[in-house]
C-alpha atoms as a PDB file:
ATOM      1  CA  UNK A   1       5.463 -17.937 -16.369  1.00  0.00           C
ATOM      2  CA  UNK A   2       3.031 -15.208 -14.892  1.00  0.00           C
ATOM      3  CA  UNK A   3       0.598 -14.938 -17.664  1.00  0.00           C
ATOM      4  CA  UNK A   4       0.397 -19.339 -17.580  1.00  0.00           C
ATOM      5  CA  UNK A   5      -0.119 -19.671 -13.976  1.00  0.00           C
ATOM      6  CA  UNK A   6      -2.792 -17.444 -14.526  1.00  0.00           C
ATOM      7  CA  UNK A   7      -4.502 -19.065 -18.107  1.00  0.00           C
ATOM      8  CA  UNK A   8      -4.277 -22.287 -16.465  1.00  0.00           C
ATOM      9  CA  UNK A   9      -6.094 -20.841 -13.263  1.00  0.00           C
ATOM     10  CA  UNK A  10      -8.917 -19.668 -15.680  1.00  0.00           C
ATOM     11  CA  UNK A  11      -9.116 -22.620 -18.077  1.00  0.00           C
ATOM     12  CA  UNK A  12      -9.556 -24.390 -14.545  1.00  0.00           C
ATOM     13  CA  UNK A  13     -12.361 -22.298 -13.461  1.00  0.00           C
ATOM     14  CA  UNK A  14     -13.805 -22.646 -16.730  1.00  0.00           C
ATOM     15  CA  UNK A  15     -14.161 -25.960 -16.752  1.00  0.00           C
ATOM     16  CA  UNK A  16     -16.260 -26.018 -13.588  1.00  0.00           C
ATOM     17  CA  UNK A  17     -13.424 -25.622 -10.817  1.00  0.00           C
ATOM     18  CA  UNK A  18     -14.254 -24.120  -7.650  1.00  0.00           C
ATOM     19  CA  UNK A  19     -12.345 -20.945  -6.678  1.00  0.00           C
ATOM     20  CA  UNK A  20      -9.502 -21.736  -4.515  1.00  0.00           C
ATOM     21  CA  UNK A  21      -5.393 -20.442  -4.081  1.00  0.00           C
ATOM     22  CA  UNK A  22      -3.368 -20.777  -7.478  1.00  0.00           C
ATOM     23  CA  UNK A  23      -1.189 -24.272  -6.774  1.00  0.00           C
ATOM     24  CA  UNK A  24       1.612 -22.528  -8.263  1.00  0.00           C
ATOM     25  CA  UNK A  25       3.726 -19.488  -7.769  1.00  0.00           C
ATOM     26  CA  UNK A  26       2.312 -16.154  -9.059  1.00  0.00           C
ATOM     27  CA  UNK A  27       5.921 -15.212  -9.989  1.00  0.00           C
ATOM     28  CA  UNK A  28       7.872 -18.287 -10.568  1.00  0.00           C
ATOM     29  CA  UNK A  29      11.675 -17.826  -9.967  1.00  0.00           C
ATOM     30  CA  UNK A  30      13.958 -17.147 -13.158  1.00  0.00           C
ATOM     31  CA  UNK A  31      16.149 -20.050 -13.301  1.00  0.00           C
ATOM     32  CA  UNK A  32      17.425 -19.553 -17.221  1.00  0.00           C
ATOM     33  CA  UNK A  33      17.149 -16.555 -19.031  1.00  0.00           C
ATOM     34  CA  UNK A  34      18.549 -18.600 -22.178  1.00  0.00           C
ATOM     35  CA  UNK A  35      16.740 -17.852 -25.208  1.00  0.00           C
ATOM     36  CA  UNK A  36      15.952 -21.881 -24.945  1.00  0.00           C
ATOM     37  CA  UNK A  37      14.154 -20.729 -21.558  1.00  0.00           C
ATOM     38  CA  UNK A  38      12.416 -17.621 -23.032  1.00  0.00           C
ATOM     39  CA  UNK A  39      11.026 -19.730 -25.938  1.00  0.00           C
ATOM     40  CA  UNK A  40       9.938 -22.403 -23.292  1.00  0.00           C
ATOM     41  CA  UNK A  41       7.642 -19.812 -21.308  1.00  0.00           C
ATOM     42  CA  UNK A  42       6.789 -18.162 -24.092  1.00  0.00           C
ATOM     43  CA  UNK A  43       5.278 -21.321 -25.328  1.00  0.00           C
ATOM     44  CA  UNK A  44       3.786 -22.487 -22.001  1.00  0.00           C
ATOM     45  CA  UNK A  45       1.940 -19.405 -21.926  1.00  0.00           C
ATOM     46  CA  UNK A  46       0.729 -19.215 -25.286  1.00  0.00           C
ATOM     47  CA  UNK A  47      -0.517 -23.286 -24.278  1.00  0.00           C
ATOM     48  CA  UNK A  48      -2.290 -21.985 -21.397  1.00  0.00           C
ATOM     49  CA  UNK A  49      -4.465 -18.967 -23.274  1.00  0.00           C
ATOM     50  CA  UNK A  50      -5.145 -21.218 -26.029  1.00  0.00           C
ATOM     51  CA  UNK A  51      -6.642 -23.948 -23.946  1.00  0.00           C
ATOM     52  CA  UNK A  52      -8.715 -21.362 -21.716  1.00  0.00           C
ATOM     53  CA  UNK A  53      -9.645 -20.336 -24.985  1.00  0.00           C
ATOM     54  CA  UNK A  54     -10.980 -23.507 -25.962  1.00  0.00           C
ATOM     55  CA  UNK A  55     -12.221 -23.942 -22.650  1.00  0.00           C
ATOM     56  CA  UNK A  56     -14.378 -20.520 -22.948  1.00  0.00           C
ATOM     57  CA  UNK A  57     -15.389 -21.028 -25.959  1.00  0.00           C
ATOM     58  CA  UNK A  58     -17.777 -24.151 -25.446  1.00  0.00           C
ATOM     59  CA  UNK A  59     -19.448 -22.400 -22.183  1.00  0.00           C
ATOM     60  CA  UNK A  60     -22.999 -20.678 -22.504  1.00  0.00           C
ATOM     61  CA  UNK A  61     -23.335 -17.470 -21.476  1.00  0.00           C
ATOM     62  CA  UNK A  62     -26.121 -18.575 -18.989  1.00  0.00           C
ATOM     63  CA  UNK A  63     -23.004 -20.110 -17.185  1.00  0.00           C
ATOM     64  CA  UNK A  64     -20.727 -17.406 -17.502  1.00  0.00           C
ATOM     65  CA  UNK A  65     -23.045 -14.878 -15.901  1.00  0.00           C
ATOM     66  CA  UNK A  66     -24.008 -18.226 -13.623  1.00  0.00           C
ATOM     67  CA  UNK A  67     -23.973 -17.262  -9.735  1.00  0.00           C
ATOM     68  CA  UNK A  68     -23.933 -19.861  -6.946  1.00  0.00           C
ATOM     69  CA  UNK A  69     -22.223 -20.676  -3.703  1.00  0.00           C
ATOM     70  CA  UNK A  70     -18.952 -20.858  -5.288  1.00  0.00           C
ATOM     71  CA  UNK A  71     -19.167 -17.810  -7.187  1.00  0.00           C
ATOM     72  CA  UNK A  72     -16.577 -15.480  -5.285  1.00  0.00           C
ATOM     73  CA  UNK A  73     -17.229 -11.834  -4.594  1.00  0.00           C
ATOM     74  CA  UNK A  74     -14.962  -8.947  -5.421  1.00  0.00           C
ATOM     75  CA  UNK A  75     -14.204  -6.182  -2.425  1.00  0.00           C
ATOM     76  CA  UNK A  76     -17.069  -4.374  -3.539  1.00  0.00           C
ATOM     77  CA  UNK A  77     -19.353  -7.359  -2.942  1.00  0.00           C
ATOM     78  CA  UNK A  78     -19.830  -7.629  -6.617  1.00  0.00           C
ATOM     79  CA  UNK A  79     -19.859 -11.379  -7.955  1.00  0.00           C
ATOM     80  CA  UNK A  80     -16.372 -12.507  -9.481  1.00  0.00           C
ATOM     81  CA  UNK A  81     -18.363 -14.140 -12.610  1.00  0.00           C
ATOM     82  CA  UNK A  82     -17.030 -16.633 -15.192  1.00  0.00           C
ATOM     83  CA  UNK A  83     -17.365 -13.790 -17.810  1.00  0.00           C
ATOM     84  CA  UNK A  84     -15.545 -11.710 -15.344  1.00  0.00           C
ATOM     85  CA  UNK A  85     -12.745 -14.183 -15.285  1.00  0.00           C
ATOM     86  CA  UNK A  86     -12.581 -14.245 -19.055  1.00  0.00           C
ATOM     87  CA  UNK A  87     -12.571 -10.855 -18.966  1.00  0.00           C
ATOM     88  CA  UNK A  88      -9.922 -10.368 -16.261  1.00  0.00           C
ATOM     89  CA  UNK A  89      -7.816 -13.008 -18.424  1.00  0.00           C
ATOM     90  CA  UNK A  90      -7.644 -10.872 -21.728  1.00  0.00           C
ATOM     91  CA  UNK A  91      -7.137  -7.701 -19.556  1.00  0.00           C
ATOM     92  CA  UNK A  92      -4.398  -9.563 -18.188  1.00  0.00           C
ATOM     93  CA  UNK A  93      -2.482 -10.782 -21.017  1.00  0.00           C
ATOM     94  CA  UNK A  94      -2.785  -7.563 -22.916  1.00  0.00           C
ATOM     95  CA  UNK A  95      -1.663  -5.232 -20.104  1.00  0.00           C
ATOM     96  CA  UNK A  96       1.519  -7.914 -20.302  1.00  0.00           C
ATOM     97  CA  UNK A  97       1.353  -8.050 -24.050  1.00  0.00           C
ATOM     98  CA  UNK A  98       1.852  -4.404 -24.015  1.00  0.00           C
ATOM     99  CA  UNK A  99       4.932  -4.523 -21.837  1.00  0.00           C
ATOM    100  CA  UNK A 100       6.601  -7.020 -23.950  1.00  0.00           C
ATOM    101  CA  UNK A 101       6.613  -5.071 -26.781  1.00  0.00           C
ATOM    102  CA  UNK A 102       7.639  -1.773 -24.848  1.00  0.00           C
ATOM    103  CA  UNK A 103      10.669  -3.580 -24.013  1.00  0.00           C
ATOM    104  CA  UNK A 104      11.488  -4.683 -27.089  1.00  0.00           C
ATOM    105  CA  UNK A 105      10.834  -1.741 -28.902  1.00  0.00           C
ATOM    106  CA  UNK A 106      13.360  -0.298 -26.440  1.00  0.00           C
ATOM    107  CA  UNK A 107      15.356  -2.945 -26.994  1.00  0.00           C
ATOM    108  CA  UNK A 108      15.537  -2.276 -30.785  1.00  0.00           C
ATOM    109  CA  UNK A 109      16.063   1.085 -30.130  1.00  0.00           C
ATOM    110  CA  UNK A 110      19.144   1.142 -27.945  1.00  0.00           C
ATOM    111  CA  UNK A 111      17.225   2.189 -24.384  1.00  0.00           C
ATOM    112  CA  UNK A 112      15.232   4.333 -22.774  1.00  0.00           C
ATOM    113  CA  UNK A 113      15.367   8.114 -24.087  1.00  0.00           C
ATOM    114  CA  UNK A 114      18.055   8.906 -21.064  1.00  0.00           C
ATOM    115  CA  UNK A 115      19.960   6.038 -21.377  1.00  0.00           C
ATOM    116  CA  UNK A 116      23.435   6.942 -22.857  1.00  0.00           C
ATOM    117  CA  UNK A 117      23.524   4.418 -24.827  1.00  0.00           C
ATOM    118  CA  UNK A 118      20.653   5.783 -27.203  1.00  0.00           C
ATOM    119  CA  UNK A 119      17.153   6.180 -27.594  1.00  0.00           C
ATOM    120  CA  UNK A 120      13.752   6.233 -28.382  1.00  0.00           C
ATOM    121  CA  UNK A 121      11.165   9.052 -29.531  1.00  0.00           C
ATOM    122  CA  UNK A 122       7.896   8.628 -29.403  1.00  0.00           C
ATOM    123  CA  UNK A 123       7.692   8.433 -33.068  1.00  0.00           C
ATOM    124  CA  UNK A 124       9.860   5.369 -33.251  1.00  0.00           C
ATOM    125  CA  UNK A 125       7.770   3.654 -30.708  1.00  0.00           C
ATOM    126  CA  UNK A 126       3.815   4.258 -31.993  1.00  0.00           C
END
């Protein structure tokens, strides 16, 4: 859900959108937690990086490193670049990535190391 809104975002910007407000919700509501509804977000997302991934893939680097008007600046006053949104996208889904598989490695492994119902060591998880 998270990691789409924010692929499509990019693959929007990529294609030549101008920066604006996402036109969806940054965290979208859990309405199913089905494994039906897991697979379905899963997939969404996975859609969304591939297609900014396309999208990325056919732009020059003159126009990721383009500035103009649109280009947005960050709080230091540093230009918000395509390359930086690229960037900011992979960052992105593997800070999440990672998180996923924390869970289910604790998953797998009965809980968190003070949960009584078991545990992990640091062994079992790297």
């Amino acid at each position: 859900m998270h990691l789409g809104v924010w692929a499509r975002y990019a693959g929007y910007r990529f294609e030549g959108g101008v920066p604006r407000e996402l036109d969806e919700a940054n965290w979208p509501p859990v309405l199913d937690t089905g494994e039906t509804a897991w697979a379905a977000v899963r997939d969404d997302a996975l859609d969304a990086c591939e297609r900014a991934a396309r999208r990325l893939a056919a732009l020059s680097d003159g126009v990721l490193d383009a500035i103009d008007t649109n280009t947005p600046m960050d709080g230091t006053g540093e230009p918000v670049t395509l390359r930086r949104v690229a960037s900011g996208l992979s960052q992105h889904v593997a800070y999440h990535a990672g998180q996923i598989a924390l869970v289910k490695q604790l998953i797998a492994h009965g809980g968190a190391p003070d949960h009584p119902g078991g545990g992990i060591t640091k062994g079992s998880v790297l």
